[in-house]
PDB file of N, CA and C in Angstrom:
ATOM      1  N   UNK A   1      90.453  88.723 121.074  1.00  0.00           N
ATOM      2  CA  UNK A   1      90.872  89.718 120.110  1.00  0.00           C
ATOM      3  C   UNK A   1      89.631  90.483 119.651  1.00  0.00           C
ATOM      4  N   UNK A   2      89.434  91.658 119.596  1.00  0.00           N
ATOM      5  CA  UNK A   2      88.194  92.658 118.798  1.00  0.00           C
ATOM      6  C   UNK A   2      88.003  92.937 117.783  1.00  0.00           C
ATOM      7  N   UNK A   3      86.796  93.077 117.278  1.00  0.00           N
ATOM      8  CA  UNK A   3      86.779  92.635 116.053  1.00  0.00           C
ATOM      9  C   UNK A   3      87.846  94.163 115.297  1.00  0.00           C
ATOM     10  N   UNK A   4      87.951  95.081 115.888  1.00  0.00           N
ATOM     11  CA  UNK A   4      88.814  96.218 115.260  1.00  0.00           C
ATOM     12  C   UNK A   4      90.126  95.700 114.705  1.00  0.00           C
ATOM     13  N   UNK A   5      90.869  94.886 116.022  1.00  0.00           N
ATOM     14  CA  UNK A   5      92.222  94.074 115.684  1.00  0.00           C
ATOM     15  C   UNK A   5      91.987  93.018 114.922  1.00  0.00           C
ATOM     16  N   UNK A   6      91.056  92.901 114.175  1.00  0.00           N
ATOM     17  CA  UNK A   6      90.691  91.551 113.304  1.00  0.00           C
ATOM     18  C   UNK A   6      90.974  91.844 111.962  1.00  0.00           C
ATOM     19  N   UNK A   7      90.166  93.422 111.849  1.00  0.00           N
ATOM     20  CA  UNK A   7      90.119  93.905 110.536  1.00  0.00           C
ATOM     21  C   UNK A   7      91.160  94.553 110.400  1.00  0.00           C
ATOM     22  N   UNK A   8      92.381  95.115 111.609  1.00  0.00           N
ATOM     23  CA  UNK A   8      93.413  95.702 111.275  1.00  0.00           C
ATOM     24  C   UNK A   8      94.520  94.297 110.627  1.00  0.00           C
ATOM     25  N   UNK A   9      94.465  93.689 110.953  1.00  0.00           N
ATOM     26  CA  UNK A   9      95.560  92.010 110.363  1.00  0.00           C
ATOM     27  C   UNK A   9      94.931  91.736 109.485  1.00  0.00           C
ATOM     28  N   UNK A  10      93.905  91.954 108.794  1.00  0.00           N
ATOM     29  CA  UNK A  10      93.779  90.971 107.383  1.00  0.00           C
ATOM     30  C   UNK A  10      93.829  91.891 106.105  1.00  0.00           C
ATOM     31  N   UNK A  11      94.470  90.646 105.565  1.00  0.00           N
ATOM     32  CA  UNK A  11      95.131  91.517 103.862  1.00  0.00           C
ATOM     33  C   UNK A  11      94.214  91.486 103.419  1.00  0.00           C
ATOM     34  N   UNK A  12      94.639  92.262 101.819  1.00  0.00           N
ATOM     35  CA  UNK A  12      93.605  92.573 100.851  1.00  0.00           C
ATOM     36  C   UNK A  12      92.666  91.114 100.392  1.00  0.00           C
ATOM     37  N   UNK A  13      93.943  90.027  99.843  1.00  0.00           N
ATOM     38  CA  UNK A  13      93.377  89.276  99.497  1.00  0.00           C
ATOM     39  C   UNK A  13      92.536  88.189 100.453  1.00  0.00           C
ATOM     40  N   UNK A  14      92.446  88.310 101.488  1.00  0.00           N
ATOM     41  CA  UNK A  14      91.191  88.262 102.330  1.00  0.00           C
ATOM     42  C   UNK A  14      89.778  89.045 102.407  1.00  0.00           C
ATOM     43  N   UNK A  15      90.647  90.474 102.655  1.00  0.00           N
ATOM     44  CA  UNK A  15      89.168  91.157 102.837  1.00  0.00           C
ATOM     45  C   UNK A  15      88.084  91.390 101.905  1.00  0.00           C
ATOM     46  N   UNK A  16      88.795  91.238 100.374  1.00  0.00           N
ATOM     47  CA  UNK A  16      87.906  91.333  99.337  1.00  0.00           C
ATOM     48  C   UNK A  16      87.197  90.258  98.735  1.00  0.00           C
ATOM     49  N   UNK A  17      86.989  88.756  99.542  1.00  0.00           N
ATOM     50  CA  UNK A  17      85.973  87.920  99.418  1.00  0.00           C
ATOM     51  C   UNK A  17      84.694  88.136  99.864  1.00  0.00           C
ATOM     52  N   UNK A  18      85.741  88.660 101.537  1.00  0.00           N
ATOM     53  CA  UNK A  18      84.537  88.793 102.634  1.00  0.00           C
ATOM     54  C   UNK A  18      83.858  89.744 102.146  1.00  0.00           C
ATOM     55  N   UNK A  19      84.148  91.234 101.885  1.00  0.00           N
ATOM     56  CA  UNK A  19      83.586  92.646 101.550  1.00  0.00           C
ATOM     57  C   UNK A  19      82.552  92.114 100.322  1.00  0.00           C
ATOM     58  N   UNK A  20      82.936  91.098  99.361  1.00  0.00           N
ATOM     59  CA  UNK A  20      81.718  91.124  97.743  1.00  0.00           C
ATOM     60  C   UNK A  20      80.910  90.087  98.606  1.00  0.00           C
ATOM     61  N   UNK A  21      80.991  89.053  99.011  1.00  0.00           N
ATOM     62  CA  UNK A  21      79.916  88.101  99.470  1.00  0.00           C
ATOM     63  C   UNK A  21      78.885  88.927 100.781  1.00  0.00           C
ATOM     64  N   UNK A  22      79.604  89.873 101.457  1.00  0.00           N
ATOM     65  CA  UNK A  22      78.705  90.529 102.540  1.00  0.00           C
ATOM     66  C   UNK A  22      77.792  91.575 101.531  1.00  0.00           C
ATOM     67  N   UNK A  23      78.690  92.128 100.605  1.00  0.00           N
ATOM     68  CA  UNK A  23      77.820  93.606  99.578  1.00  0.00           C
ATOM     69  C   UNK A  23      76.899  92.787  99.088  1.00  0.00           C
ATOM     70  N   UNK A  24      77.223  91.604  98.253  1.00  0.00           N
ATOM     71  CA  UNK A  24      75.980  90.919  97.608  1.00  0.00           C
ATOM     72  C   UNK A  24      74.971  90.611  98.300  1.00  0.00           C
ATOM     73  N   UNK A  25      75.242  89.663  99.213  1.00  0.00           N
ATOM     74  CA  UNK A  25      73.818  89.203 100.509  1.00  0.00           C
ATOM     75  C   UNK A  25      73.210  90.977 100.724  1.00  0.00           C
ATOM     76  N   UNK A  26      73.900  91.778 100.902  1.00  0.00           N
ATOM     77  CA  UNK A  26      73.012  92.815 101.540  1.00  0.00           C
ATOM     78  C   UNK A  26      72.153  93.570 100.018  1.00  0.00           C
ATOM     79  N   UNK A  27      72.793  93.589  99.117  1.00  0.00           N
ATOM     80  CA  UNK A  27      72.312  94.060  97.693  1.00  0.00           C
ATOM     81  C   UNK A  27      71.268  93.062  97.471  1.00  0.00           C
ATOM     82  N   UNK A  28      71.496  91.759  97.777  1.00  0.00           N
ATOM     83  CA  UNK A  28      70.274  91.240  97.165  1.00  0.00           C
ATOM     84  C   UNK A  28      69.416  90.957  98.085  1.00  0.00           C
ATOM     85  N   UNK A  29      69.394  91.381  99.566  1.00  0.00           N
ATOM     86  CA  UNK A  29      68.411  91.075 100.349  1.00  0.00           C
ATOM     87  C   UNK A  29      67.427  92.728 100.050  1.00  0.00           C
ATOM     88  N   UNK A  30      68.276  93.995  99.786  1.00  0.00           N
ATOM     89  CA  UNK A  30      67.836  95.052  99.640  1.00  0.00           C
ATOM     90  C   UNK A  30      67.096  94.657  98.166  1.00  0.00           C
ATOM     91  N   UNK A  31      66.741  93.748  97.383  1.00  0.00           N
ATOM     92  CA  UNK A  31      66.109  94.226  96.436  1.00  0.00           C
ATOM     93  C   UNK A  31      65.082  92.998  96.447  1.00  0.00           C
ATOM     94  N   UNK A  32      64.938  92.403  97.196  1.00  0.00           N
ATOM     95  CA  UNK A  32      63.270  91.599  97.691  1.00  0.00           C
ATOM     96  C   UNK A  32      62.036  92.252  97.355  1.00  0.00           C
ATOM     97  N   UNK A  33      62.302  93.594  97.999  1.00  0.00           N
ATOM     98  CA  UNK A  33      60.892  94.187  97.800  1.00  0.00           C
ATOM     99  C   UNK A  33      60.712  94.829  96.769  1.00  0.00           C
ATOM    100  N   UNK A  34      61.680  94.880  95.889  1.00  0.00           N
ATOM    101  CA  UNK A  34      61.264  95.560  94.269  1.00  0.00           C
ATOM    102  C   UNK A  34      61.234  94.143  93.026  1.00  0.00           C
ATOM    103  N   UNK A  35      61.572  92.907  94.008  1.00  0.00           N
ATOM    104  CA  UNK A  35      61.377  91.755  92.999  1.00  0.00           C
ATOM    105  C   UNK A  35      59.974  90.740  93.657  1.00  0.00           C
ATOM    106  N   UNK A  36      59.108  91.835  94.021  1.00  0.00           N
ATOM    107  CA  UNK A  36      58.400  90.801  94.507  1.00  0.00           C
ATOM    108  C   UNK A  36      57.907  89.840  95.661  1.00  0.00           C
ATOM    109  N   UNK A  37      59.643  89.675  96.161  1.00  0.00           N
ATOM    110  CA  UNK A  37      59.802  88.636  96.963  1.00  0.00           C
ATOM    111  C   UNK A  37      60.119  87.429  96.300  1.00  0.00           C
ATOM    112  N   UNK A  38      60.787  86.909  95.524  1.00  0.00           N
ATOM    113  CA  UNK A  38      61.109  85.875  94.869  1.00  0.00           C
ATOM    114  C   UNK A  38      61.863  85.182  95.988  1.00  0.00           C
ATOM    115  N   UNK A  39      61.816  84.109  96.431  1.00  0.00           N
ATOM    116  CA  UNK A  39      62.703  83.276  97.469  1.00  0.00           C
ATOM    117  C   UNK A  39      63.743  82.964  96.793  1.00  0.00           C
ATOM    118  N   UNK A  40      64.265  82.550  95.974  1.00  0.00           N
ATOM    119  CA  UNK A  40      65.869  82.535  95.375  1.00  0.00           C
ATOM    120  C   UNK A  40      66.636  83.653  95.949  1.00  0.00           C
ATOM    121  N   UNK A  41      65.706  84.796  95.704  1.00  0.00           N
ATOM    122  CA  UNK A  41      66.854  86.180  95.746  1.00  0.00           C
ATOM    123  C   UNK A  41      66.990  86.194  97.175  1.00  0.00           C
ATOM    124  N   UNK A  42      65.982  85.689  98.302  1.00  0.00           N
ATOM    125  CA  UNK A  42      66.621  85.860  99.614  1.00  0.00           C
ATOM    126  C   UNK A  42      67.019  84.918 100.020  1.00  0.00           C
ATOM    127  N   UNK A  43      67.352  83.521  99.873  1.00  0.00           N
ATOM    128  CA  UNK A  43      67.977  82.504 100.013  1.00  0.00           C
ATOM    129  C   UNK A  43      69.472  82.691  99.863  1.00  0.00           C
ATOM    130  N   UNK A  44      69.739  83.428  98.396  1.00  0.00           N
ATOM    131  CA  UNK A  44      71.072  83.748  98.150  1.00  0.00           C
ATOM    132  C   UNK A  44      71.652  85.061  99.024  1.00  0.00           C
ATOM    133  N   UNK A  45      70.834  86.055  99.074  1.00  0.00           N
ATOM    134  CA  UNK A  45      71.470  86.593  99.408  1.00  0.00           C
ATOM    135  C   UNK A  45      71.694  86.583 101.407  1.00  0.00           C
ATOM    136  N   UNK A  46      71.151  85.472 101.758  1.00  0.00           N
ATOM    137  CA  UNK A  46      70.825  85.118 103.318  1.00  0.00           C
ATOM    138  C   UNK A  46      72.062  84.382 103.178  1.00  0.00           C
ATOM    139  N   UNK A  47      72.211  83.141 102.420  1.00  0.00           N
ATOM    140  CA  UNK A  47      73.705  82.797 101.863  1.00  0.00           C
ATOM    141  C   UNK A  47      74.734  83.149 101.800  1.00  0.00           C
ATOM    142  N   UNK A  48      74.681  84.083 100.701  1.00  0.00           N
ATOM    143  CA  UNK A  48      75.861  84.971 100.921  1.00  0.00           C
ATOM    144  C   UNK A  48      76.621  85.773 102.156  1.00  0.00           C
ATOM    145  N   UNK A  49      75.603  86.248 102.756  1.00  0.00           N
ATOM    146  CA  UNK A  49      75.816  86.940 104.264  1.00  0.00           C
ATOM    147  C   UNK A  49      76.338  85.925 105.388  1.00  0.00           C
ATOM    148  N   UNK A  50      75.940  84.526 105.478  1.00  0.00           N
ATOM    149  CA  UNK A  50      76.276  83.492 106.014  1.00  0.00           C
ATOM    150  C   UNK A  50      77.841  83.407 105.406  1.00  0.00           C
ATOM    151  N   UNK A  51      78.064  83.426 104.247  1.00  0.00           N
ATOM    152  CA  UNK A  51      79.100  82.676 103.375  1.00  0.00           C
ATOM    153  C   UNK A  51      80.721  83.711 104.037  1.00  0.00           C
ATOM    154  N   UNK A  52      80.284  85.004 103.902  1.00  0.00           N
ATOM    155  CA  UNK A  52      81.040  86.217 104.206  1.00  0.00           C
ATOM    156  C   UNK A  52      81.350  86.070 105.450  1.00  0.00           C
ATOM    157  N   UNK A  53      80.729  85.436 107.289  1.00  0.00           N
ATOM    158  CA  UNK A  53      80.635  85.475 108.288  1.00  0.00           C
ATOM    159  C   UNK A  53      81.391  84.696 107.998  1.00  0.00           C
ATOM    160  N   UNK A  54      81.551  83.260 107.707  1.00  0.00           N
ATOM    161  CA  UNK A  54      82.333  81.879 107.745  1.00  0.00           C
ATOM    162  C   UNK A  54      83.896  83.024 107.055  1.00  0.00           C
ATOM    163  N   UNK A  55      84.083  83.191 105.928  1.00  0.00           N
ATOM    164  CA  UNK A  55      85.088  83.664 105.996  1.00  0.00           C
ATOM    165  C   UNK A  55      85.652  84.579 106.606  1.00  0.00           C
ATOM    166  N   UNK A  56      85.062  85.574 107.153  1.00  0.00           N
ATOM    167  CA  UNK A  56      85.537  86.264 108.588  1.00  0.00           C
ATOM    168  C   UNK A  56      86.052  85.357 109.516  1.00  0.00           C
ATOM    169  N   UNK A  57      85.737  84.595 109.903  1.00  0.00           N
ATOM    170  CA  UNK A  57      85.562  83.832 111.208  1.00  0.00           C
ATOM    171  C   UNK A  57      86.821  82.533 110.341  1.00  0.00           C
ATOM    172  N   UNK A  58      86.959  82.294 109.400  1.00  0.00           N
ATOM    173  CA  UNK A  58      87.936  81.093 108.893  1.00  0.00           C
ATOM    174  C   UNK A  58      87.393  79.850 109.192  1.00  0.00           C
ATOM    175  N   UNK A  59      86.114  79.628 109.140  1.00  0.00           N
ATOM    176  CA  UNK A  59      85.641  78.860 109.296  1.00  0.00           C
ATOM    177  C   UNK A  59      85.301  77.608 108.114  1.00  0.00           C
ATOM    178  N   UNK A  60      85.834  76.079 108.671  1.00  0.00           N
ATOM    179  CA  UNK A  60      86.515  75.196 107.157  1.00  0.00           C
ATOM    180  C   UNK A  60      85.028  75.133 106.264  1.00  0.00           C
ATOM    181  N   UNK A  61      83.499  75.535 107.156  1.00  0.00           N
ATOM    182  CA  UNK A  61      82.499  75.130 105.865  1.00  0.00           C
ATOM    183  C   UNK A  61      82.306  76.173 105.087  1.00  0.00           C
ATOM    184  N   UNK A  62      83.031  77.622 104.799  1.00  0.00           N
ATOM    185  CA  UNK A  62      82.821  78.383 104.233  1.00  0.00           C
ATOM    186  C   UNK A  62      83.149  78.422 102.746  1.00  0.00           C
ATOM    187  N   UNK A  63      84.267  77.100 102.526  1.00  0.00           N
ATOM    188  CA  UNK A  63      84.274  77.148 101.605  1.00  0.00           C
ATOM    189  C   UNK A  63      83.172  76.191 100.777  1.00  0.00           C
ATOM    190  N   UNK A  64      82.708  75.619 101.412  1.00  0.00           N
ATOM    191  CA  UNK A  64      81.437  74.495 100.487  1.00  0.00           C
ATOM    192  C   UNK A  64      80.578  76.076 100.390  1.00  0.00           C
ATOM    193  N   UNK A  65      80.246  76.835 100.964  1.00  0.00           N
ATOM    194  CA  UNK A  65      79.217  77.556 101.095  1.00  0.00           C
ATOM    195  C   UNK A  65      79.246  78.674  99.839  1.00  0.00           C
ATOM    196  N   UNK A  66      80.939  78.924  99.563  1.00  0.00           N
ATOM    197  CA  UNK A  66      81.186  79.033  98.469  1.00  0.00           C
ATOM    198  C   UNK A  66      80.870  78.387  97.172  1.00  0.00           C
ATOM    199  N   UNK A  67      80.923  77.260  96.935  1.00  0.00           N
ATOM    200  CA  UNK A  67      80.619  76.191  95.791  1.00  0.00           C
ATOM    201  C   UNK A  67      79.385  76.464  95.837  1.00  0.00           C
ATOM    202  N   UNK A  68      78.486  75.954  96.976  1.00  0.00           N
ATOM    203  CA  UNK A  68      77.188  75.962  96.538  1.00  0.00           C
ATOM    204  C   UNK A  68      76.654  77.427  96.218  1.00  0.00           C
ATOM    205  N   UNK A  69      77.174  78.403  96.549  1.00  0.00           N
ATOM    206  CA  UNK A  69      76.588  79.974  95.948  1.00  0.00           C
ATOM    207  C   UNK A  69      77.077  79.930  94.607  1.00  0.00           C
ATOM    208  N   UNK A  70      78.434  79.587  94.051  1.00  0.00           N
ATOM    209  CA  UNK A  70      78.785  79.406  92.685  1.00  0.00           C
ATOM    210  C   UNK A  70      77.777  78.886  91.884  1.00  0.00           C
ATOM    211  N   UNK A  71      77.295  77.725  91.935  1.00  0.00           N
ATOM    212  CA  UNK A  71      76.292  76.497  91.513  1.00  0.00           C
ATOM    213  C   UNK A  71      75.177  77.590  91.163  1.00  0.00           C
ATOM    214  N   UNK A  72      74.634  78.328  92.336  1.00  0.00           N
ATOM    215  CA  UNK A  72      72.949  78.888  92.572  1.00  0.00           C
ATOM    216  C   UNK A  72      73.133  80.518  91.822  1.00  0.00           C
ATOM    217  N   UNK A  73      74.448  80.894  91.853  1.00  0.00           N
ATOM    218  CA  UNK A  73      74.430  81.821  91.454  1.00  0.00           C
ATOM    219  C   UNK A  73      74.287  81.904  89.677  1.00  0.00           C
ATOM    220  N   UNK A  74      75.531  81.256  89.480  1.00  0.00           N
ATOM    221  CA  UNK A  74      75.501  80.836  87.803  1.00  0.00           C
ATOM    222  C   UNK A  74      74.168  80.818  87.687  1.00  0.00           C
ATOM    223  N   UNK A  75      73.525  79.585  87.782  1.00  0.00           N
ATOM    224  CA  UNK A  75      72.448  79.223  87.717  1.00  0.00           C
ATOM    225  C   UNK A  75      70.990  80.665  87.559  1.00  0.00           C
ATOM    226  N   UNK A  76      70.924  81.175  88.339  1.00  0.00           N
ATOM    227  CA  UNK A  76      70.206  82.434  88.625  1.00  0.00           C
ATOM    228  C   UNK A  76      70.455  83.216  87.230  1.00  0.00           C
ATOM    229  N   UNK A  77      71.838  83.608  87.463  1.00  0.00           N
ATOM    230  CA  UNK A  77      72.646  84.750  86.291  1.00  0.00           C
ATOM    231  C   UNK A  77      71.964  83.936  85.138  1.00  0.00           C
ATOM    232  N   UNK A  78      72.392  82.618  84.637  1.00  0.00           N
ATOM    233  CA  UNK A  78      71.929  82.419  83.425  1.00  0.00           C
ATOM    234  C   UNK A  78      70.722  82.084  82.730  1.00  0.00           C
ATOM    235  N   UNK A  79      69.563  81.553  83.771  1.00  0.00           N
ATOM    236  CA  UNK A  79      68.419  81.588  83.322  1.00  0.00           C
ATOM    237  C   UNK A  79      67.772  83.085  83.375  1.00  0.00           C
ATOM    238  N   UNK A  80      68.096  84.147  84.265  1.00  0.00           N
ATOM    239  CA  UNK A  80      68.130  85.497  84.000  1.00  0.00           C
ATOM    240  C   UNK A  80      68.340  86.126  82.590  1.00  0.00           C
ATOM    241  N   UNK A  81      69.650  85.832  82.535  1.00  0.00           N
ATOM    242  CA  UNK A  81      70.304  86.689  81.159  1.00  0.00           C
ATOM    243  C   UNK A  81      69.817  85.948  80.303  1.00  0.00           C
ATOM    244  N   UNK A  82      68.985  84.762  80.089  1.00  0.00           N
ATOM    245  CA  UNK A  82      68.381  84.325  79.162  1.00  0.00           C
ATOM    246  C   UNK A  82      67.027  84.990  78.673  1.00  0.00           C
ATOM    247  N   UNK A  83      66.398  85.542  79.872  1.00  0.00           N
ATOM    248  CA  UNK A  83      65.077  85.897  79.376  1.00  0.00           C
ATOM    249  C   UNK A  83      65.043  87.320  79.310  1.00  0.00           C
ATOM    250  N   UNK A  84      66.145  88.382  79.928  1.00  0.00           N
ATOM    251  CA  UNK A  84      66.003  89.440  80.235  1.00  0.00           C
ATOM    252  C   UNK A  84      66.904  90.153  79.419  1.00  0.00           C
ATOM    253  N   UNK A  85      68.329  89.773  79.042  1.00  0.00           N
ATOM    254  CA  UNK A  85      69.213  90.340  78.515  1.00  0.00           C
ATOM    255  C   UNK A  85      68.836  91.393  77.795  1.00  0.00           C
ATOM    256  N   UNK A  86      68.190  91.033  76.405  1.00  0.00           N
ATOM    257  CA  UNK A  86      68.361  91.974  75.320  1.00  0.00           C
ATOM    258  C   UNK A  86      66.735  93.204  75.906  1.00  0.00           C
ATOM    259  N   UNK A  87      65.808  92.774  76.303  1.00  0.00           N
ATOM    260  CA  UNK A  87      64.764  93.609  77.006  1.00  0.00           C
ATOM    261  C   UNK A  87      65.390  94.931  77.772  1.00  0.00           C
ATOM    262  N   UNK A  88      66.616  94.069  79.110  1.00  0.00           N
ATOM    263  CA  UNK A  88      66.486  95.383  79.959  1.00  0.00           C
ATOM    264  C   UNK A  88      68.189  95.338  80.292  1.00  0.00           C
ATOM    265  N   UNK A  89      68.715  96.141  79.720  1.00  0.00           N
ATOM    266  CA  UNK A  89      70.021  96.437  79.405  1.00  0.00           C
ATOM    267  C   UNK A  89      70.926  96.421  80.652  1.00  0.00           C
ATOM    268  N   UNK A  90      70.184  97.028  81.962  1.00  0.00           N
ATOM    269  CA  UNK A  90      70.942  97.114  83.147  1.00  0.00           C
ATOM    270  C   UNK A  90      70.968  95.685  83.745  1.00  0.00           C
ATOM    271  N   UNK A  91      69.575  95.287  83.657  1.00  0.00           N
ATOM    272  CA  UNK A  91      69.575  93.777  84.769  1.00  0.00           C
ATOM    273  C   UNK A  91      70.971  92.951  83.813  1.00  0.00           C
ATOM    274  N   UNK A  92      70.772  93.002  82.752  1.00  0.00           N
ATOM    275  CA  UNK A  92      71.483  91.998  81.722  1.00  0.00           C
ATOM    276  C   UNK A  92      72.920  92.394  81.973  1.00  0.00           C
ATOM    277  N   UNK A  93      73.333  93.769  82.367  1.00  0.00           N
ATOM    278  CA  UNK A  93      74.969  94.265  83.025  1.00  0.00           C
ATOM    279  C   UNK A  93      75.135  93.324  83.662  1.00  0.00           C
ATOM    280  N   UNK A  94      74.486  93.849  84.910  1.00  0.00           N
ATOM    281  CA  UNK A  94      74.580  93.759  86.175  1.00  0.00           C
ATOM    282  C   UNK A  94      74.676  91.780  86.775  1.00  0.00           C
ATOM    283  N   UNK A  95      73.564  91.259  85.973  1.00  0.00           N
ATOM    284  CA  UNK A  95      73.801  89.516  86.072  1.00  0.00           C
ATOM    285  C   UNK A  95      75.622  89.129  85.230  1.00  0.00           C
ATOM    286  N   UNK A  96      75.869  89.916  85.055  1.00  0.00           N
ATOM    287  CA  UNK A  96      77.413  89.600  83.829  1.00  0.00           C
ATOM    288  C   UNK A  96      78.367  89.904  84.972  1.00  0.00           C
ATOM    289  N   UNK A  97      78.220  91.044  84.981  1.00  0.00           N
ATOM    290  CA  UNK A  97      79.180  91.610  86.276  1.00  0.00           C
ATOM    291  C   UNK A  97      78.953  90.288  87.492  1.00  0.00           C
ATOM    292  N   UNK A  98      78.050  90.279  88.000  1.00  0.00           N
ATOM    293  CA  UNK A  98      77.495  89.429  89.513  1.00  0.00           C
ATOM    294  C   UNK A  98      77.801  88.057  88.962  1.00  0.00           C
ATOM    295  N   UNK A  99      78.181  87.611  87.653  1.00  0.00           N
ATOM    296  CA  UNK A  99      78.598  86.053  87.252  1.00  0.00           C
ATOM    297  C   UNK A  99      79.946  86.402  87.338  1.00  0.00           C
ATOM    298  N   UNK A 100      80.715  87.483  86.712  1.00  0.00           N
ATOM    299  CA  UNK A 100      82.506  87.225  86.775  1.00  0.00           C
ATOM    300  C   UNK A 100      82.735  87.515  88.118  1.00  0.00           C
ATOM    301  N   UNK A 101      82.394  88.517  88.992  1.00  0.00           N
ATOM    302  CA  UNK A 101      82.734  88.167  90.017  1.00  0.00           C
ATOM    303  C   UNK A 101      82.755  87.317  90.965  1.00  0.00           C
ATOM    304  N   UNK A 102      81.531  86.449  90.847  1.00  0.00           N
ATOM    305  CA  UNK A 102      81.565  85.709  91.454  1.00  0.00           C
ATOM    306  C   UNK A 102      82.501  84.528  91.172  1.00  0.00           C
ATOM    307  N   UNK A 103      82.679  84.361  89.639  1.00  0.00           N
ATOM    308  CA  UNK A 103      83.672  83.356  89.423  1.00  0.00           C
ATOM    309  C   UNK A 103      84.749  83.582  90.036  1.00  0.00           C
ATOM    310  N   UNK A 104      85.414  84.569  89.633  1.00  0.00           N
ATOM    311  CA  UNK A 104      86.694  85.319  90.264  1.00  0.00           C
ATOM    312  C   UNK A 104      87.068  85.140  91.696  1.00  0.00           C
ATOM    313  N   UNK A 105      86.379  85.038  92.401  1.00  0.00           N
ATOM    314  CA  UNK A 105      86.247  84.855  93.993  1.00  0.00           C
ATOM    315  C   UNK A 105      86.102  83.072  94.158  1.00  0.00           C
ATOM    316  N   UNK A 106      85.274  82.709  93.757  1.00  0.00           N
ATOM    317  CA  UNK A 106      85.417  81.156  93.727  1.00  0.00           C
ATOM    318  C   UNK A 106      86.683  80.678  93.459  1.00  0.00           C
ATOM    319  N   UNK A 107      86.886  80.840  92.302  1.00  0.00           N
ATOM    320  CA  UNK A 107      88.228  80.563  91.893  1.00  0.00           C
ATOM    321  C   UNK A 107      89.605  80.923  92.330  1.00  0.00           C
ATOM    322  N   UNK A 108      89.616  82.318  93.603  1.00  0.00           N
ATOM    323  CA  UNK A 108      90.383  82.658  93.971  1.00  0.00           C
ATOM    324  C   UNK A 108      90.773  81.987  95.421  1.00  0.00           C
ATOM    325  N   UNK A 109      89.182  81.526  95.948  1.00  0.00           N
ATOM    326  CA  UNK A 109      89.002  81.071  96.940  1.00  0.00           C
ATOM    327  C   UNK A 109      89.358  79.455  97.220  1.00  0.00           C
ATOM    328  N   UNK A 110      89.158  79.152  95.749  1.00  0.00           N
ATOM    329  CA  UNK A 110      89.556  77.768  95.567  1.00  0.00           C
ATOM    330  C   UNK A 110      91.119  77.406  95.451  1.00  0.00           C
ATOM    331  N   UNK A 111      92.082  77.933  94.790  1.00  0.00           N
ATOM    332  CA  UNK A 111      93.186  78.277  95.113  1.00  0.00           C
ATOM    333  C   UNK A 111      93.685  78.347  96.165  1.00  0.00           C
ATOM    334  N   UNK A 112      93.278  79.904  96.834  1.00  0.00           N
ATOM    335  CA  UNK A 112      93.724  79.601  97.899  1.00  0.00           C
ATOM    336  C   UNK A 112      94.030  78.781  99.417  1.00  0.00           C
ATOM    337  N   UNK A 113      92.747  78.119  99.233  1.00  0.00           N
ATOM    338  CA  UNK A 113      92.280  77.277 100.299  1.00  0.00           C
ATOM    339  C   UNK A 113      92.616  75.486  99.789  1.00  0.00           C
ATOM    340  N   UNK A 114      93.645  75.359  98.696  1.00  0.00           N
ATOM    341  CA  UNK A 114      94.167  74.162  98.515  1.00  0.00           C
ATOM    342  C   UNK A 114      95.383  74.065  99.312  1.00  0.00           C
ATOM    343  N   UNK A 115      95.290  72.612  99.691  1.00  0.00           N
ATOM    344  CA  UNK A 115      96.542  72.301 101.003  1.00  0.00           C
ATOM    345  C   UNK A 115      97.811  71.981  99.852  1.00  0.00           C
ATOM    346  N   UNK A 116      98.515  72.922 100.327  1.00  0.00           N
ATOM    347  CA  UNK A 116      99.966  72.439 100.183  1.00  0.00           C
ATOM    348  C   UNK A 116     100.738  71.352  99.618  1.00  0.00           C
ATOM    349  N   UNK A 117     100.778  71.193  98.699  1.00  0.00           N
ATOM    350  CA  UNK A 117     101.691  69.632  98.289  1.00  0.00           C
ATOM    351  C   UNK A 117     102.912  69.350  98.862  1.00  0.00           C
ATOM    352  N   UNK A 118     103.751  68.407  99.630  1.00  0.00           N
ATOM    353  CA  UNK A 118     104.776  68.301  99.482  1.00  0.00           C
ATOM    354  C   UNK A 118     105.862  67.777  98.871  1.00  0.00           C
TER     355      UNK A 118
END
């Protein structure tokens, strides 16, 4: 099957895990060189890009790969918005925004990917 007929069959609530975990890895690999190079920020966002492929592909470790970006991400966002918040108004958005979404997707992902009771 090609990847054209791949992206023509999948619903919304698929494509919009894959689409924020691929935007993030690429947003935060694009901002390495204005942070320095901090290895967190390319770990995650090398992560994320990994995390987005597994769910393309339906692959069962994508969802741990999920949890553990939840874990690293929080984590990031809140020792961030701890030191930066009230200083620099955008980073302090932007870590708020990049924490609910990410919850939102975890949580959506977690849901969805629970087996069935009978």
């Amino acid at each position: 099957m090609s990847l054209a007929s791949k992206l023509r069959n999948l619903e919304l609530g698929t494509t919009a895990p894959i689409g924020f975990y691929g935007v993030a890895g690429i947003i935060l690999l694009a901002l390495l060189p204005f942070s320095n190079f901090p290895p967190h920020i390319g770990l995650t966002g090398i992560l994320s890009l990994v995390t987005a492929y597994g769910l393309f592909k339906k692959r069962f470790w994508a969802i741990w790969l999920v949890a553990a970006l939840f874990a690293a991400v929080t984590t990031i966002c809140l020792i961030t918005l701890y030191y930066v918040a009230l200083s620099n108004l955008v980073v302090g958005l932007s870590m708020v925004a990049y924490l609910i979404l990410t919850l939102i997707f975890t949580l959506y992902l977690a849901v969805k990917s629970r087996p069935a009771e009978t």
